[in-house]
Structures are given as structure tokens and as C-alpha cells.
C-alpha atoms as a PDB file:
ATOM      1  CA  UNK A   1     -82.262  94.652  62.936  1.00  0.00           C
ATOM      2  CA  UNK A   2     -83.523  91.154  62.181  1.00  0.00           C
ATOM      3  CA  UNK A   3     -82.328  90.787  58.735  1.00  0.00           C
ATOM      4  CA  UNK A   4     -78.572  90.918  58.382  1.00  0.00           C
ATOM      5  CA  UNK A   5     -76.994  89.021  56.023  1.00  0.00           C
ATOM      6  CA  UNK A   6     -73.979  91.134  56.395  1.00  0.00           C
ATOM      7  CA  UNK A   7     -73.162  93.508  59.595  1.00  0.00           C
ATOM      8  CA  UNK A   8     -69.774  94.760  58.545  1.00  0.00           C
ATOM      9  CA  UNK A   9     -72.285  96.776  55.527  1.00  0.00           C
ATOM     10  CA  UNK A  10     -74.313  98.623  57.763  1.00  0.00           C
ATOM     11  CA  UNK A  11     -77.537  98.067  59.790  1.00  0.00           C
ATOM     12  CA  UNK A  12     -81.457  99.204  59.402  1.00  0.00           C
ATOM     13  CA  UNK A  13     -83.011 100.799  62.730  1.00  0.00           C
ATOM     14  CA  UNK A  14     -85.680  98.239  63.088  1.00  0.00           C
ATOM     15  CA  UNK A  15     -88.686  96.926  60.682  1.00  0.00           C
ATOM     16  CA  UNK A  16     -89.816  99.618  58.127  1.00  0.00           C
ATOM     17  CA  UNK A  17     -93.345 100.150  59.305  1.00  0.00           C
ATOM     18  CA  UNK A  18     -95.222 101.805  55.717  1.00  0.00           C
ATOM     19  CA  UNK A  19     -98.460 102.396  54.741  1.00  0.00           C
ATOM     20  CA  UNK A  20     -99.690 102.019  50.788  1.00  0.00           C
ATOM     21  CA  UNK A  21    -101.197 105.219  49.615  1.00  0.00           C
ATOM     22  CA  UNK A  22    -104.806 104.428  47.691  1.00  0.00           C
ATOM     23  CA  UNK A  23    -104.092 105.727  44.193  1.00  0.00           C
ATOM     24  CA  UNK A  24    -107.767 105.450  42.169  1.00  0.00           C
ATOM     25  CA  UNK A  25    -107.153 104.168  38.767  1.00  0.00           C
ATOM     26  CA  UNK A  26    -102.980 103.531  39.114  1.00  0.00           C
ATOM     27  CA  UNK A  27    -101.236 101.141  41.049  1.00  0.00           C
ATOM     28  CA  UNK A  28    -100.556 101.293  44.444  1.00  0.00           C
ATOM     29  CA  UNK A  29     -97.215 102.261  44.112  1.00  0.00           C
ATOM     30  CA  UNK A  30     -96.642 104.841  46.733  1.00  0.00           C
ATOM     31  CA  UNK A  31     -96.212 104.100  50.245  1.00  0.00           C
ATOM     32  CA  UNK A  32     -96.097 106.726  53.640  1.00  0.00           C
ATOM     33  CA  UNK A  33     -92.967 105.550  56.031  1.00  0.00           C
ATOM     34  CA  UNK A  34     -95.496 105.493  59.614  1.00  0.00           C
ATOM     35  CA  UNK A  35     -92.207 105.426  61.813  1.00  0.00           C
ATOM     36  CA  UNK A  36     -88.335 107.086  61.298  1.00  0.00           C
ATOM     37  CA  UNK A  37     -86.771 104.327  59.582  1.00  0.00           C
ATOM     38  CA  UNK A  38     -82.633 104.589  59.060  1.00  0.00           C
ATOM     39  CA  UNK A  39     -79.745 102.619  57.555  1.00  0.00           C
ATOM     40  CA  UNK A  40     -76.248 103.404  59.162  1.00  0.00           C
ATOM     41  CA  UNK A  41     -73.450 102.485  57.259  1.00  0.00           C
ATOM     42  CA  UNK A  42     -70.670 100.545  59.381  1.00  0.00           C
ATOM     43  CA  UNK A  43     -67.727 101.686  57.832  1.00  0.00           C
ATOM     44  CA  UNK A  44     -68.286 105.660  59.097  1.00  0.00           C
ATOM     45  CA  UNK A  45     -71.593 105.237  60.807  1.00  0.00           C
ATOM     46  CA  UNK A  46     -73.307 107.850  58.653  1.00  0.00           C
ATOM     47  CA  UNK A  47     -77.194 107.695  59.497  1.00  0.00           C
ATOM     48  CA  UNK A  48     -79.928 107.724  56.402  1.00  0.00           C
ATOM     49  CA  UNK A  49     -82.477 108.915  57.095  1.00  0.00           C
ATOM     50  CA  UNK A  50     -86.342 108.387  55.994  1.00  0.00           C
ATOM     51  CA  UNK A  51     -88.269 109.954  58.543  1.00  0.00           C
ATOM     52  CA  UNK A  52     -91.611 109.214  59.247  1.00  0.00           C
ATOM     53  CA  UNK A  53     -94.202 110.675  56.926  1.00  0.00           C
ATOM     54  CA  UNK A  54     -91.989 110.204  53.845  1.00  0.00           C
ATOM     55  CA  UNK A  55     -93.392 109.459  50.537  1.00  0.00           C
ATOM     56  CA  UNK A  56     -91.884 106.951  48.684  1.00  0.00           C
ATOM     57  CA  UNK A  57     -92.571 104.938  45.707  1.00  0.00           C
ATOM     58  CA  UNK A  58     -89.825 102.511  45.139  1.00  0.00           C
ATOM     59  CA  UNK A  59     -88.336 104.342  41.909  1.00  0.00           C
ATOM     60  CA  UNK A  60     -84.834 102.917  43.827  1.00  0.00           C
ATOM     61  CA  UNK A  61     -85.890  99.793  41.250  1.00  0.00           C
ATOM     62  CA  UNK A  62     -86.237 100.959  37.768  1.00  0.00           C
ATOM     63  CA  UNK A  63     -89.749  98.806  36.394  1.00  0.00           C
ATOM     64  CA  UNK A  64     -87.385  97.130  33.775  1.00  0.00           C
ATOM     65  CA  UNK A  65     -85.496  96.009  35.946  1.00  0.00           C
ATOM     66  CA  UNK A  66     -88.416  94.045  37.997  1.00  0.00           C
ATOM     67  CA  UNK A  67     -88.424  90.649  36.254  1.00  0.00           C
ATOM     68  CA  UNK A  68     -84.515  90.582  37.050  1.00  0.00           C
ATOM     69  CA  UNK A  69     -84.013  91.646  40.784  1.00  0.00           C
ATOM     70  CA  UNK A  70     -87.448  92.272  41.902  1.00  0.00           C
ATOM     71  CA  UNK A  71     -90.149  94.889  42.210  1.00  0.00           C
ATOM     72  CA  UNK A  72     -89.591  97.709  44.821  1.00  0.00           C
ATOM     73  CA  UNK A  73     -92.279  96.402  48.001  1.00  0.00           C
ATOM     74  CA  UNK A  74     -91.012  92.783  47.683  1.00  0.00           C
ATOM     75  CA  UNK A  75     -88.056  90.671  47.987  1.00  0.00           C
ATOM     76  CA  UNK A  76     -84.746  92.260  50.030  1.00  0.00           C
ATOM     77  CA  UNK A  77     -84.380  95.324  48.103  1.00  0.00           C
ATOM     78  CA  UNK A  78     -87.409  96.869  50.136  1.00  0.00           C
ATOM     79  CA  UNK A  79     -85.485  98.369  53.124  1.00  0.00           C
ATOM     80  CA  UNK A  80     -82.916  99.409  50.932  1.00  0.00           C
ATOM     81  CA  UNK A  81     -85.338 101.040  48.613  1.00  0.00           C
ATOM     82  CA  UNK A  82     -86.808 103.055  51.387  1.00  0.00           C
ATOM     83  CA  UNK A  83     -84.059 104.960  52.517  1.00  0.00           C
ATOM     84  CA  UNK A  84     -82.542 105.395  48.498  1.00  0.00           C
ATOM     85  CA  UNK A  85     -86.079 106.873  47.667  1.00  0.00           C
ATOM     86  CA  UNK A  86     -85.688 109.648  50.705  1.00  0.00           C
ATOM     87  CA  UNK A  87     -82.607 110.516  49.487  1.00  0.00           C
ATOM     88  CA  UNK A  88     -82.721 110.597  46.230  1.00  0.00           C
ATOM     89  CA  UNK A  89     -85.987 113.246  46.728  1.00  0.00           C
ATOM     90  CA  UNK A  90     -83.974 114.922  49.365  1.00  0.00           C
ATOM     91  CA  UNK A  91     -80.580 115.467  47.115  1.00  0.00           C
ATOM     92  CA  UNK A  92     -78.717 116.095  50.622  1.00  0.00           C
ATOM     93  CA  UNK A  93     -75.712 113.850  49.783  1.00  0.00           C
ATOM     94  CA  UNK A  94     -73.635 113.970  46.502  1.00  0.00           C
ATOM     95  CA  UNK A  95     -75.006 111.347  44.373  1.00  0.00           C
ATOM     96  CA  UNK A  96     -72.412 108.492  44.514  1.00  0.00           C
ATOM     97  CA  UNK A  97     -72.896 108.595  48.119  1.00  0.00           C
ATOM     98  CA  UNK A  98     -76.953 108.137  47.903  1.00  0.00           C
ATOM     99  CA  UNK A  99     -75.995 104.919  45.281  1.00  0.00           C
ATOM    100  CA  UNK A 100     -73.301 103.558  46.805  1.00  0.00           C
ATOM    101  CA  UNK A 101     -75.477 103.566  49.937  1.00  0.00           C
ATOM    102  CA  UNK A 102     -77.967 101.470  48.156  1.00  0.00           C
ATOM    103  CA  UNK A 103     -75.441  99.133  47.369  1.00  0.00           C
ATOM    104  CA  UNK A 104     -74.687  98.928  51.173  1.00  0.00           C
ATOM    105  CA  UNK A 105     -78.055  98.342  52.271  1.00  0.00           C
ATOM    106  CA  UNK A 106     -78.869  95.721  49.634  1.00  0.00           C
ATOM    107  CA  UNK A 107     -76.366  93.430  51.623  1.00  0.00           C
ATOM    108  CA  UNK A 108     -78.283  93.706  55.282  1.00  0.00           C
ATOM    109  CA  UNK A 109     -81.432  93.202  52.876  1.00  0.00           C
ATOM    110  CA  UNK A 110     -80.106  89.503  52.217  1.00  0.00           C
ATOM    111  CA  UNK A 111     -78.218  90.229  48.753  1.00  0.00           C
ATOM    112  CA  UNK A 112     -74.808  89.750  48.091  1.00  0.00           C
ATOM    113  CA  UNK A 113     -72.534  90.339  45.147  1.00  0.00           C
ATOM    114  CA  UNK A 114     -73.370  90.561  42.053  1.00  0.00           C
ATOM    115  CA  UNK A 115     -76.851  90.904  42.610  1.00  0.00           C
ATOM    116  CA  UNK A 116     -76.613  94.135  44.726  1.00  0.00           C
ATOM    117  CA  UNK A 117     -74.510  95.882  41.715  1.00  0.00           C
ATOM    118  CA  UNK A 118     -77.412  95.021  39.508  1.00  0.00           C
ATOM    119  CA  UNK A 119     -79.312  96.915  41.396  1.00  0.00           C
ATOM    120  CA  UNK A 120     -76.838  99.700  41.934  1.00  0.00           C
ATOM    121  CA  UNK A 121     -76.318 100.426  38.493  1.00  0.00           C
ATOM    122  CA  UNK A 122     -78.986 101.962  37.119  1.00  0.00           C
ATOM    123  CA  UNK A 123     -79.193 104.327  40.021  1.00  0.00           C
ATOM    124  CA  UNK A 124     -75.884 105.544  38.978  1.00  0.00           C
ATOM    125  CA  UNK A 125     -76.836 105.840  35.247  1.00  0.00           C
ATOM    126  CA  UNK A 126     -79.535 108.273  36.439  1.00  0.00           C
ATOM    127  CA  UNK A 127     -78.840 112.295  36.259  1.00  0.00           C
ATOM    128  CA  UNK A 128     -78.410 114.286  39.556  1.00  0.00           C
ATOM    129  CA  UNK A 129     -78.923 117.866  39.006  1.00  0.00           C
END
């Protein structure tokens, strides 16, 4: 993966390759992941997943939250995003797993501490059923 500010975190497979979803009258805020994209963690080497044909629309990045760490398609929170967004839909993992995840794959994406637990946070305020 080109972008690794810190191996020891984890790794992305490659480039996310997306495609923005045409939304009449609404932003384009929805995207379709064109090829399986994943983040392994390096610690355990768990794989997530986001495989191709997933719908995601960057809700990793609460909209309040934009003007301090960036929107969800720009800035190094995007790859990260991606693979939160599947699992966060998917609800496979518990959900300090899918967060802390997040947190891991902010630091490949170019962040490092604090700004990745900015961006952690409000994922863990959210509920999980």
C-alpha cells in the first residue's frame, strides 16, 4: 500500500478504487467500492473487509465533525472510512473492535495521535444494537 505512515498499525490492500453514486437533488455522498478493498491490522492480522459493490457514504466522519478533521472522500481518513462504513452496516464484529479499527487505519491514512482519536471518538459515542 502506498500510503503508510505507520506499518506496525496495519496495512490497506491497494488503492480504494470507488465510484460516486448520482443522487438528484442531494449531495453526492454515496460512493460504490468497484474493487475488494481491505485493511489488515498488524498486531493479529485480522482482514476488513469492504468488498466490491459496497455502498458507502462516509458516515465513519460525523458532518460536525468536518471543519475539524475533514469530510469523509478527502484528506487521510478516506481509506479508513471505507472499511469503518462496511462494517459498521455489516455489525459482524463487536463494536469496539469496528472503532478501534478505525483508529488503526487512520494511522496508514497519514494521521497520527491525537488526531486519529478525534476521529475515533464519536464512532464510539454512537449506539450498536
Amino acid at each position: 500500500m502506498p500510503i503508510t505512515a505507520d506499518p506496525t498499525a496495519g496495512v490497506f490492500s491497494d488503492t480504494p478504487k470507488i465510484d460516486f453514486i448520482d443522487t438528484p437533488n442531494a449531495p453526492n455522498r454515496k460512493v460504490r467500492v468497484i474493487d475488494d478493498f481491505t485493511f489488515t491490522e498488524a498486531a493479529n492480522g485480522t482482514v476488513w473487509e469492504a468488498p466490491s459493490g459496497s455502498l458507502v457514504d462516509g458516515a465513519s466522519i460525523p458532518r460536525v465533525l468536518w471543519s475539524l478533521v475533514g469530510s469523509p472522500f478527502t484528506g487521510d481518513y478516506v481509506y479508513g472510512s471505507i472499511v469503518h462504513d462496511v462494517a459498521c452496516d455489516t455489525r459482524t464484529r463487536p463494536w469496539r473492535d469496528t472503532h478501534y479499527m478505525f483508529y488503526l487505519a487512520c494511522l496508514p491514512g497519514g494521521r497520527h495521535p491525537p488526531r486519529p482519536r478525534q476521529a475515533h471518538v464519536p464512532g464510539r459515542a454512537q449506539f450498536w444494537p
